[in-house]
N, C-alpha and C. Protein backbone atom coordinates (compact mmCIF):
# COMPACT_ATOMS: atom_id res chain seq x y z
N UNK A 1 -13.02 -32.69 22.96
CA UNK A 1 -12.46 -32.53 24.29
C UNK A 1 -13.54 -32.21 25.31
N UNK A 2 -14.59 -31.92 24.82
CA UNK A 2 -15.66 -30.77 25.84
C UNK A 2 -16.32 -32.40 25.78
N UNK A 3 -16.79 -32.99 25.36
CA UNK A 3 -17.88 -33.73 25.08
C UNK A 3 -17.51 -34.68 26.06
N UNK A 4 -15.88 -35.13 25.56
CA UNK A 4 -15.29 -36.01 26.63
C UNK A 4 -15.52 -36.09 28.07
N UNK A 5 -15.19 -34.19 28.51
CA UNK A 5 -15.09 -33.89 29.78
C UNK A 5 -16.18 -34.35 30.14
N UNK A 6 -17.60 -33.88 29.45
CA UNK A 6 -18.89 -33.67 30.23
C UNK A 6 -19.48 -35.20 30.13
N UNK A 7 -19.27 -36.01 29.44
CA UNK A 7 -19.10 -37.83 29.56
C UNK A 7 -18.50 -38.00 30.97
N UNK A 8 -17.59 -37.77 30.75
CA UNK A 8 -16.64 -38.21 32.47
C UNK A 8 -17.26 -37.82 33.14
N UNK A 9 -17.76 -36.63 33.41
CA UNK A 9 -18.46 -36.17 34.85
C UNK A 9 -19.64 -36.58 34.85
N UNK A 10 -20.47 -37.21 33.53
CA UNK A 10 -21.47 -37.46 33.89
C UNK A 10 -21.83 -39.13 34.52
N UNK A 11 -20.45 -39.76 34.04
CA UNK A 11 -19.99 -41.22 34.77
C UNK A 11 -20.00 -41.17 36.09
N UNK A 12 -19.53 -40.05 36.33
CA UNK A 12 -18.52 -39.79 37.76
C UNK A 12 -19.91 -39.77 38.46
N UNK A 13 -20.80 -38.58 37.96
CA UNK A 13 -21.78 -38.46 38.96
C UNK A 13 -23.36 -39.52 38.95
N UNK A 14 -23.10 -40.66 37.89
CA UNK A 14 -23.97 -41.96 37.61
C UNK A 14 -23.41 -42.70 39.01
N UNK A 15 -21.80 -42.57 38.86
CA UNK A 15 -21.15 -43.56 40.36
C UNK A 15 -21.67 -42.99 41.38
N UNK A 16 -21.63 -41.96 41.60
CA UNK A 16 -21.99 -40.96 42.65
C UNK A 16 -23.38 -41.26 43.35
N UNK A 17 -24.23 -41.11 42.56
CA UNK A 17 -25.77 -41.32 42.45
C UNK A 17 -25.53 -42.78 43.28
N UNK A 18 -25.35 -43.96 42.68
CA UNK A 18 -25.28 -45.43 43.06
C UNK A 18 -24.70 -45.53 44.45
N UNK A 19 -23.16 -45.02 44.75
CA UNK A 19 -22.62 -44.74 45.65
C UNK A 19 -23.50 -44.28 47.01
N UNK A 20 -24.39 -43.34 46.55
CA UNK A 20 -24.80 -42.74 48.30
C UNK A 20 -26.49 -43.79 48.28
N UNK A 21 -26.47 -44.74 47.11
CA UNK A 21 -27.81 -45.23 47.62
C UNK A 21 -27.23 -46.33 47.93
N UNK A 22 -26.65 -47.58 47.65
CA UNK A 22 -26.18 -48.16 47.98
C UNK A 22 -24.51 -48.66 48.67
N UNK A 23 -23.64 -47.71 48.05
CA UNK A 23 -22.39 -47.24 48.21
C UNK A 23 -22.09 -47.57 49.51
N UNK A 24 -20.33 -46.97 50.08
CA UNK A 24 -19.57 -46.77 51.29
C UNK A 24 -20.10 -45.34 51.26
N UNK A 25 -20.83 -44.11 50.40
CA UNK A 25 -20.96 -43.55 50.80
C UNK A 25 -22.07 -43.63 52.08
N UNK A 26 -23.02 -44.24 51.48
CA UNK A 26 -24.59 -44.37 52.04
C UNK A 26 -24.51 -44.32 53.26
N UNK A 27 -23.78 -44.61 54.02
CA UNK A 27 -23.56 -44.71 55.68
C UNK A 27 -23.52 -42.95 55.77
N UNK A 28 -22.76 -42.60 55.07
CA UNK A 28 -22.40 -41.03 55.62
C UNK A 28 -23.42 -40.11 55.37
N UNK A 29 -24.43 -40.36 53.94
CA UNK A 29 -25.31 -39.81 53.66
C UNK A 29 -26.30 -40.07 54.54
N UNK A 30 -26.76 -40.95 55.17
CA UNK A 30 -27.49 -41.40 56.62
C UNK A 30 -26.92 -40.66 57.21
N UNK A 31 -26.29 -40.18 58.14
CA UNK A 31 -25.52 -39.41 59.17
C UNK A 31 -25.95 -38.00 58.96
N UNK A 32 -25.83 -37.91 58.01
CA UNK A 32 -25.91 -36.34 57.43
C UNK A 32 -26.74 -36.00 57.54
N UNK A 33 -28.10 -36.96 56.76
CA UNK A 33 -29.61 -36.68 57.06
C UNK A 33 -29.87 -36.48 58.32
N UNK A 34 -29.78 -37.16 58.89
CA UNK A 34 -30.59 -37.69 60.14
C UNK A 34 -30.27 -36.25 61.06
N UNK A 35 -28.72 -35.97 60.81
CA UNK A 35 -28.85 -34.70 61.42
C UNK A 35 -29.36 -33.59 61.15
N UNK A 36 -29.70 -33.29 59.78
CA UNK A 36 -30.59 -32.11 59.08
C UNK A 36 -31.57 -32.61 59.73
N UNK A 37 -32.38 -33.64 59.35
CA UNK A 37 -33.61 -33.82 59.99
C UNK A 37 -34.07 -33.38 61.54
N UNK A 38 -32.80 -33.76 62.60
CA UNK A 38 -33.33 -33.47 63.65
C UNK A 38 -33.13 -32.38 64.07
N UNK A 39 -32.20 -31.63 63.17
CA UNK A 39 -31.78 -29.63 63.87
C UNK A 39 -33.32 -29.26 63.27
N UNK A 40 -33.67 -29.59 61.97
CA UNK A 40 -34.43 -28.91 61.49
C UNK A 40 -36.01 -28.85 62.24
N UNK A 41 -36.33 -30.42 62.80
CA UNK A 41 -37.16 -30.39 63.75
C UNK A 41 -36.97 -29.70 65.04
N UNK A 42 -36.13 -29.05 65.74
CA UNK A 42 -35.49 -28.77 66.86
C UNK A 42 -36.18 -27.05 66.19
N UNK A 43 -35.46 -27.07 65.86
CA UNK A 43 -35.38 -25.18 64.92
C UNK A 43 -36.85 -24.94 64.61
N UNK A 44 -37.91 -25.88 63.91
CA UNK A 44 -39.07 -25.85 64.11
C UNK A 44 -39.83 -25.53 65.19
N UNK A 45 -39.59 -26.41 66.14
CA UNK A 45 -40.16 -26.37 67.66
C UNK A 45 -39.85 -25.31 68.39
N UNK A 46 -38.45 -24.78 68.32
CA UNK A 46 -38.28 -23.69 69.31
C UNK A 46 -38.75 -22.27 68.38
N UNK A 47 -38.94 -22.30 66.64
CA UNK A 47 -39.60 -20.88 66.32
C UNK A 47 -41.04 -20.81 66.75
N UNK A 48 -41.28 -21.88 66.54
CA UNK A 48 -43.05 -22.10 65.89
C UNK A 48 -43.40 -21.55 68.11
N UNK A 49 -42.97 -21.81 69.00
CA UNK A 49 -43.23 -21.84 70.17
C UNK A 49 -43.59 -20.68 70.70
N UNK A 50 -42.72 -19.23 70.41
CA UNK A 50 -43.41 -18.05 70.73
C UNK A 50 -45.19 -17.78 70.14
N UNK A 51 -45.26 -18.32 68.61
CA UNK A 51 -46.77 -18.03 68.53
C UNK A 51 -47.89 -19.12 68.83
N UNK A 52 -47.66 -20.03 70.00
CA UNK A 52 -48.48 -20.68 70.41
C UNK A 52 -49.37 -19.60 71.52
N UNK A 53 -49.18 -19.01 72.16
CA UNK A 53 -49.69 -17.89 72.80
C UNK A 53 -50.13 -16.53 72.43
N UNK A 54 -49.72 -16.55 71.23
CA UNK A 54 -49.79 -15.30 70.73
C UNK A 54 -51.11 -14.78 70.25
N UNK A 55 -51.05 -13.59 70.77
CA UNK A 55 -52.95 -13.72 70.73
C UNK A 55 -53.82 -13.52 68.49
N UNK A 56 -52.55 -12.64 67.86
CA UNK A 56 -52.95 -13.06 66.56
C UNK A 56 -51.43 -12.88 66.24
N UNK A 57 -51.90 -13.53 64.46
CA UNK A 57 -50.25 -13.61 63.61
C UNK A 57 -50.37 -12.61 62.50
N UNK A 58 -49.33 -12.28 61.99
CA UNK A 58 -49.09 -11.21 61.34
C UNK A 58 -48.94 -12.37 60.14
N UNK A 59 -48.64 -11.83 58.77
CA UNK A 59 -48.72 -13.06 57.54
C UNK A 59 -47.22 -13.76 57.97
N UNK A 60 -46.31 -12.90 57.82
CA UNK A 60 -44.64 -13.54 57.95
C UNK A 60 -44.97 -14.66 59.18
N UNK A 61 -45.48 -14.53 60.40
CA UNK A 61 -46.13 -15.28 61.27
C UNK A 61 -46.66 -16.66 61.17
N UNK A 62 -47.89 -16.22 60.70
CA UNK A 62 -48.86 -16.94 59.82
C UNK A 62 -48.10 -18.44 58.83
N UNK A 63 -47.06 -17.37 58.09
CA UNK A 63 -46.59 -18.16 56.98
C UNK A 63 -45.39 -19.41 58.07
N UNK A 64 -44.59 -18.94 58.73
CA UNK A 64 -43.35 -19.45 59.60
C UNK A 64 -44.49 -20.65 59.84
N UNK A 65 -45.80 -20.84 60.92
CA UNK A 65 -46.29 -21.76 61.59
C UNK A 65 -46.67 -22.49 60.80
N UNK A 66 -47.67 -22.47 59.41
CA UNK A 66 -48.15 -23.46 58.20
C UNK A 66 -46.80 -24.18 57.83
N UNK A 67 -45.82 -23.68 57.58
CA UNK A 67 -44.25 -24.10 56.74
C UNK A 67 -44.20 -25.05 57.72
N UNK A 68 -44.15 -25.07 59.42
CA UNK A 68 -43.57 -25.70 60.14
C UNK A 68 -44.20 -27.11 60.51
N UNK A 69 -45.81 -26.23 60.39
CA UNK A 69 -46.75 -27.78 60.24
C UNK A 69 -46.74 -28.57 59.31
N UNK A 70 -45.68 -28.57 58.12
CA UNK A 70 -45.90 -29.43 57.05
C UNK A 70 -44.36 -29.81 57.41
N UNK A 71 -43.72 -29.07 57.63
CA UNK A 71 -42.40 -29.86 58.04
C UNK A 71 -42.37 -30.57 59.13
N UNK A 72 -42.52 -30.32 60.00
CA UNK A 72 -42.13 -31.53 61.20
C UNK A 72 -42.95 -32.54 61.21
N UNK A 73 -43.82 -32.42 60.61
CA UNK A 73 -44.37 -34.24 60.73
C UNK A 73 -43.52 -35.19 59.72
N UNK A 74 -43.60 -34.81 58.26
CA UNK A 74 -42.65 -34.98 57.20
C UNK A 74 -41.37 -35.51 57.94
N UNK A 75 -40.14 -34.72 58.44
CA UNK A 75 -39.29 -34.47 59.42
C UNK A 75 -38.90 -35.58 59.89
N UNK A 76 -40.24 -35.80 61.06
CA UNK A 76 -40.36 -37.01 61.91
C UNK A 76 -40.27 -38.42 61.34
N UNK A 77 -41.29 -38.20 60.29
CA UNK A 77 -41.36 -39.34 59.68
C UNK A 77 -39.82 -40.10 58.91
N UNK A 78 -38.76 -38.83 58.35
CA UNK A 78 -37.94 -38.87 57.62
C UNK A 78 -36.94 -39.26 58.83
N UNK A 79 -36.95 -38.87 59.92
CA UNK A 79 -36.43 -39.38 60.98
C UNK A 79 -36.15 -40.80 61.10
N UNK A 80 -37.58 -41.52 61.04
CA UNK A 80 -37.75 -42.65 61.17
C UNK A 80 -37.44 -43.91 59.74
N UNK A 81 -37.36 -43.25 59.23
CA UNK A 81 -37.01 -43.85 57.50
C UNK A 81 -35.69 -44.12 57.72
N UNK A 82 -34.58 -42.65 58.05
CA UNK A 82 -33.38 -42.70 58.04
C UNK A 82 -32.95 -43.64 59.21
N UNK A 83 -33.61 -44.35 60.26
CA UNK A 83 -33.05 -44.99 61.32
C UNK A 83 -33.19 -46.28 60.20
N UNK A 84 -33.91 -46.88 59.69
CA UNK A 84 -34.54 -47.91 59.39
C UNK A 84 -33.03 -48.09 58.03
N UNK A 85 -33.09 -46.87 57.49
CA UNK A 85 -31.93 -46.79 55.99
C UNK A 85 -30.94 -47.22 56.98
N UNK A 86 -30.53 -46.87 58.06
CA UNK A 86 -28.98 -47.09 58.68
C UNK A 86 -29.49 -48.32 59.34
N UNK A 87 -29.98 -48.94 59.32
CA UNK A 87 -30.36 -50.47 59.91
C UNK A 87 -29.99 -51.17 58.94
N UNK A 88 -30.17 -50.86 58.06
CA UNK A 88 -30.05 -52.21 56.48
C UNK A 88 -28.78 -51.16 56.18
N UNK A 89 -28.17 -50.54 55.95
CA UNK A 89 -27.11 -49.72 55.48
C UNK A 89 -27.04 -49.60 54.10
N UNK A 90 -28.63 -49.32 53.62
CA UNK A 90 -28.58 -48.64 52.22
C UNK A 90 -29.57 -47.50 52.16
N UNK A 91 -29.91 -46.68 51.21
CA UNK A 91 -31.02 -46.18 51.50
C UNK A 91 -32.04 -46.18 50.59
N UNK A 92 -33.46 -46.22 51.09
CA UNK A 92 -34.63 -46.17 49.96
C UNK A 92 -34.23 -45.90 48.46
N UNK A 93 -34.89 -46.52 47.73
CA UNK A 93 -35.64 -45.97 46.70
C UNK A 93 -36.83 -45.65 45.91
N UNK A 94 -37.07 -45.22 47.09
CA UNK A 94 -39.02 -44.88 47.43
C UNK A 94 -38.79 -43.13 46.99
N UNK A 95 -39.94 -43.33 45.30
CA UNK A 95 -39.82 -41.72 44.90
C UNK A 95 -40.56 -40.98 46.09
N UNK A 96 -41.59 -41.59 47.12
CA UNK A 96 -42.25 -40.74 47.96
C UNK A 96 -41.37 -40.19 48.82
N UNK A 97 -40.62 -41.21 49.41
CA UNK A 97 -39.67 -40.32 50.04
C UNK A 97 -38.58 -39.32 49.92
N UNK A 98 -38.25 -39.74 48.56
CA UNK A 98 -37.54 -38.60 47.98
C UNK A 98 -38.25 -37.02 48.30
N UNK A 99 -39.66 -37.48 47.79
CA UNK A 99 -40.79 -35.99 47.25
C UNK A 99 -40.97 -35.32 48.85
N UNK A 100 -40.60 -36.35 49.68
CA UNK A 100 -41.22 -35.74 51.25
C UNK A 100 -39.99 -35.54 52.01
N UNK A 101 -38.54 -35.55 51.14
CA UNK A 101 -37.11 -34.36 52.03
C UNK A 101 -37.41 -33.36 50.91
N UNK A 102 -37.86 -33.43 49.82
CA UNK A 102 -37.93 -32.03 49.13
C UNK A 102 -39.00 -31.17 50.09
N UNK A 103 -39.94 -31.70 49.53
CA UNK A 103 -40.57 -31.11 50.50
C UNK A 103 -40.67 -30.35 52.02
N UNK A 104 -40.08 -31.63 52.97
CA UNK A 104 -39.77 -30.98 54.27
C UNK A 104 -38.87 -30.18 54.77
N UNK A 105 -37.95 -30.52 53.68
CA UNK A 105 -36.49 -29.68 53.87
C UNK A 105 -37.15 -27.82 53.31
N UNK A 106 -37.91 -27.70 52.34
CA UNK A 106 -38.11 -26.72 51.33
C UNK A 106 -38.82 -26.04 52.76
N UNK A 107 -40.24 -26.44 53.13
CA UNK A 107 -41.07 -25.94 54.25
C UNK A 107 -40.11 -25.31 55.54
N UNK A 108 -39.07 -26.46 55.69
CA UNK A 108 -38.68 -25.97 57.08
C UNK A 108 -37.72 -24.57 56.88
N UNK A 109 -37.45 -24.54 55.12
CA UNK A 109 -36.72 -23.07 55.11
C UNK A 109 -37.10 -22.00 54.81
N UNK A 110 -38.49 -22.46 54.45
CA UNK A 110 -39.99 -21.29 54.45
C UNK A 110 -39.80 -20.92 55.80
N UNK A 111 -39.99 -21.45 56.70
CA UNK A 111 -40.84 -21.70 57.98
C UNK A 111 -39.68 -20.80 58.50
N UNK A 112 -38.58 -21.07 58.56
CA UNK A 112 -37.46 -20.08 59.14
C UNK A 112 -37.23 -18.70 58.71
N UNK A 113 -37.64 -18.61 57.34
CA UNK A 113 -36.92 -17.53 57.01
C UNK A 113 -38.09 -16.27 57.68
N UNK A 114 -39.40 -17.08 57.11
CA UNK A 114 -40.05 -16.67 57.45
C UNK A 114 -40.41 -16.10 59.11
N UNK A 115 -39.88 -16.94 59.81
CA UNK A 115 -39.74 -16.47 61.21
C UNK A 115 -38.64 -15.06 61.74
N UNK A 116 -37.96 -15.07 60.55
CA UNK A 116 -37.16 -14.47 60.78
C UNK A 116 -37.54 -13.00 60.31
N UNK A 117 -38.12 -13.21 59.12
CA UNK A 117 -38.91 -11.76 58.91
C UNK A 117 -39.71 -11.67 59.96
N UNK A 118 -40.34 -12.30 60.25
CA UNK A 118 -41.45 -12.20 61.55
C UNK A 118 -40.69 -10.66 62.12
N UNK A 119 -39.52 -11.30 62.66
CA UNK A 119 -38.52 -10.77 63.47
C UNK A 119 -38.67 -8.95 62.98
N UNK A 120 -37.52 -9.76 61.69
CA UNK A 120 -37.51 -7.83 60.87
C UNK A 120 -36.98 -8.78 59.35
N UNK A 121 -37.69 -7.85 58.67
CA UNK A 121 -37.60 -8.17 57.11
C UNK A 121 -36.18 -8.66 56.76
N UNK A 122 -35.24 -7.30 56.89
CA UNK A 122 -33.91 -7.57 56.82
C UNK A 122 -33.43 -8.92 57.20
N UNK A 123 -33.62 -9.44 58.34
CA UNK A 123 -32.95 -10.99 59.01
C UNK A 123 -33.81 -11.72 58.07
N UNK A 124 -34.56 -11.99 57.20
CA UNK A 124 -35.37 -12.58 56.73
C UNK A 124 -34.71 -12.48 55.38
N UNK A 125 -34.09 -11.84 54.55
CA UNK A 125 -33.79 -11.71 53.22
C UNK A 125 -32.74 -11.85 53.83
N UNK A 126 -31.84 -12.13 55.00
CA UNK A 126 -30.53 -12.51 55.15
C UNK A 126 -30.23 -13.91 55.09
N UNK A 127 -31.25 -14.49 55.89
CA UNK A 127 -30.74 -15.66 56.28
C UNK A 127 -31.40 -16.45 54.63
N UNK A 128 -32.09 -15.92 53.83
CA UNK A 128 -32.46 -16.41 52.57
C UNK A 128 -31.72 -16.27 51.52
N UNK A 129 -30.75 -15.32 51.45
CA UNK A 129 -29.84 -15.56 50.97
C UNK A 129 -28.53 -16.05 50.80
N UNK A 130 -27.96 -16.40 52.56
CA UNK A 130 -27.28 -16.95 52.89
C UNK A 130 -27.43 -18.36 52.89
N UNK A 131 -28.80 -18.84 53.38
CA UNK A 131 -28.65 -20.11 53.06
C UNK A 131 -28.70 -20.51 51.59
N UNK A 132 -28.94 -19.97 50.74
CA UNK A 132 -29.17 -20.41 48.88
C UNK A 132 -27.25 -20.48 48.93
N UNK A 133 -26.34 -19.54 49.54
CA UNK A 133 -25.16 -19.54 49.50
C UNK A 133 -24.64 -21.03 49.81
N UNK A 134 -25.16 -20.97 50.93
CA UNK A 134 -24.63 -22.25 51.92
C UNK A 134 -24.88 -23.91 50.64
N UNK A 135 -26.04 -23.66 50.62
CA UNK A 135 -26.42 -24.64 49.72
C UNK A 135 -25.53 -24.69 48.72
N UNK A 136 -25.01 -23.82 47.83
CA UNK A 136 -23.86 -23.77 47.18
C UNK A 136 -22.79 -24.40 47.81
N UNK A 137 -22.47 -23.73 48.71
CA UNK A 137 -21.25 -24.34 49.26
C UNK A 137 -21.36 -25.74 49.38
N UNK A 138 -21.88 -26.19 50.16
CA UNK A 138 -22.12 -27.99 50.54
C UNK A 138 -21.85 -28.38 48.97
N UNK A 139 -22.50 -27.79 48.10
CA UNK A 139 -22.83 -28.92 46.72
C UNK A 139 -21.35 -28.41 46.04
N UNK A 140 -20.46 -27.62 46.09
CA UNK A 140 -19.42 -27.34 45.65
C UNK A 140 -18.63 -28.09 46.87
N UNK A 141 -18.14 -27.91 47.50
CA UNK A 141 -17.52 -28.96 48.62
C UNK A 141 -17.47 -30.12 48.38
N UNK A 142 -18.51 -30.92 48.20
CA UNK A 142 -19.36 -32.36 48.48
C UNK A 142 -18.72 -32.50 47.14
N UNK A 143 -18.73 -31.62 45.68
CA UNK A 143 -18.59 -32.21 44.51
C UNK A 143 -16.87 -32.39 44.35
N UNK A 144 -15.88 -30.96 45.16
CA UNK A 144 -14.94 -31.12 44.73
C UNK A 144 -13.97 -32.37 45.71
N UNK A 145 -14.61 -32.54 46.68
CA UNK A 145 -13.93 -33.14 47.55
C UNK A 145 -14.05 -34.55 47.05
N UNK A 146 -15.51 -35.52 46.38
CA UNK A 146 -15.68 -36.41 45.74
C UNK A 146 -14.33 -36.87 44.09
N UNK A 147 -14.71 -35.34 43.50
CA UNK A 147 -13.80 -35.36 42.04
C UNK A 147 -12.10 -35.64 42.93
N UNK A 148 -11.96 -35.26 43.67
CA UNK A 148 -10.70 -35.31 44.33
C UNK A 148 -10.44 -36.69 44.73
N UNK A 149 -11.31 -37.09 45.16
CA UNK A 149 -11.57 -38.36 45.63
C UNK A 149 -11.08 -39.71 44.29
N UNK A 150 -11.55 -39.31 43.36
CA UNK A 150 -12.05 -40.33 42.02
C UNK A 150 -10.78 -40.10 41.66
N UNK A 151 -10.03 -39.25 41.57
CA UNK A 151 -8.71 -38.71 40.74
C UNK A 151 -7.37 -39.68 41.47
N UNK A 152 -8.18 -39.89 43.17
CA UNK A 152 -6.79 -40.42 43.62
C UNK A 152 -6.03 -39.02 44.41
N UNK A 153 -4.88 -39.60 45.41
CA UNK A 153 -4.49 -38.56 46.23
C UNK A 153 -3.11 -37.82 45.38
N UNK A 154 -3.21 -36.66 45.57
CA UNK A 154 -1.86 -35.89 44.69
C UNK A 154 -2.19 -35.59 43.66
N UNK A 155 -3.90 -35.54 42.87
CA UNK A 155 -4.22 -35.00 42.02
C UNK A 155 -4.56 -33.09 42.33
């Protein structure tokens, strides 16, 4: 019975996989990106902006501006990928680009949290643990709303 279950879900999420690269999902997974991408560049620009003047950085500082310089170019670039994915209405299967939303996505939540300790430690171990939450949430959401999906309506 167990073996069964974990077969099925692992079908479910083989469709899944196929689905958002080539799929009816793929349009939405474009959408989605493109908007992470550009809050996250936005959210970059307006932290990283107080220590352009700043006469020195403290490490939490320090750390927020490096995170941000590796993200927003990344970012940008992923920007421009995702216009190009919603032009053809599928998306890459370029492992680089895969390695460069891990990446930029990972930096830009260095780069924040880190700004946020800047701030005060506390907002900094908040918003780091809230977002590991959040991230939960989306991937519990995204999974049950899909399984809901596959089952048909009135399951």
């Amino acid at each position: 019975m167990a073996e069964e279950r974990a077969n099925a879900e692992l079908e479910q999420a083989e469709r899944l996989k196929s689905e958002m690269l080539t799929g009816p999902m793929s349009l939405e997974v474009l959408r989605q990106q493109g908007l992470i991408y550009g809050g996250l560049i936005l959210i970059g620009v307006y932290m990283v902006e107080p220590f352009l003047t700043a006469p020195s950085l403290d490490a939490s500082a320090t750390i927020s501006v490096l995170a941000f310089a590796v993200a927003i170019p990344l970012l940008a670039a992923l920007v421009m990928v995702n216009r190009q994915e919603a032009f053809r209405g599928r998306r890459t299967p370029s492992v680089m680009v895969t390695i460069s939303q891990a990446v930029a996505q990972s930096a830009a939540f260095v780069g924040i949290v880190a700004g946020f300790w800047h701030i005060t430690w506390i907002a900094g171990v908040t918003f780091l643990a809230t977002g590991l939450v959040a991230v939960g949430v989306h991937s519990a959401g995204f999974w049950r709303l899909e399984q809901t999906q596959a089952q048909g309506p009135g399951s």
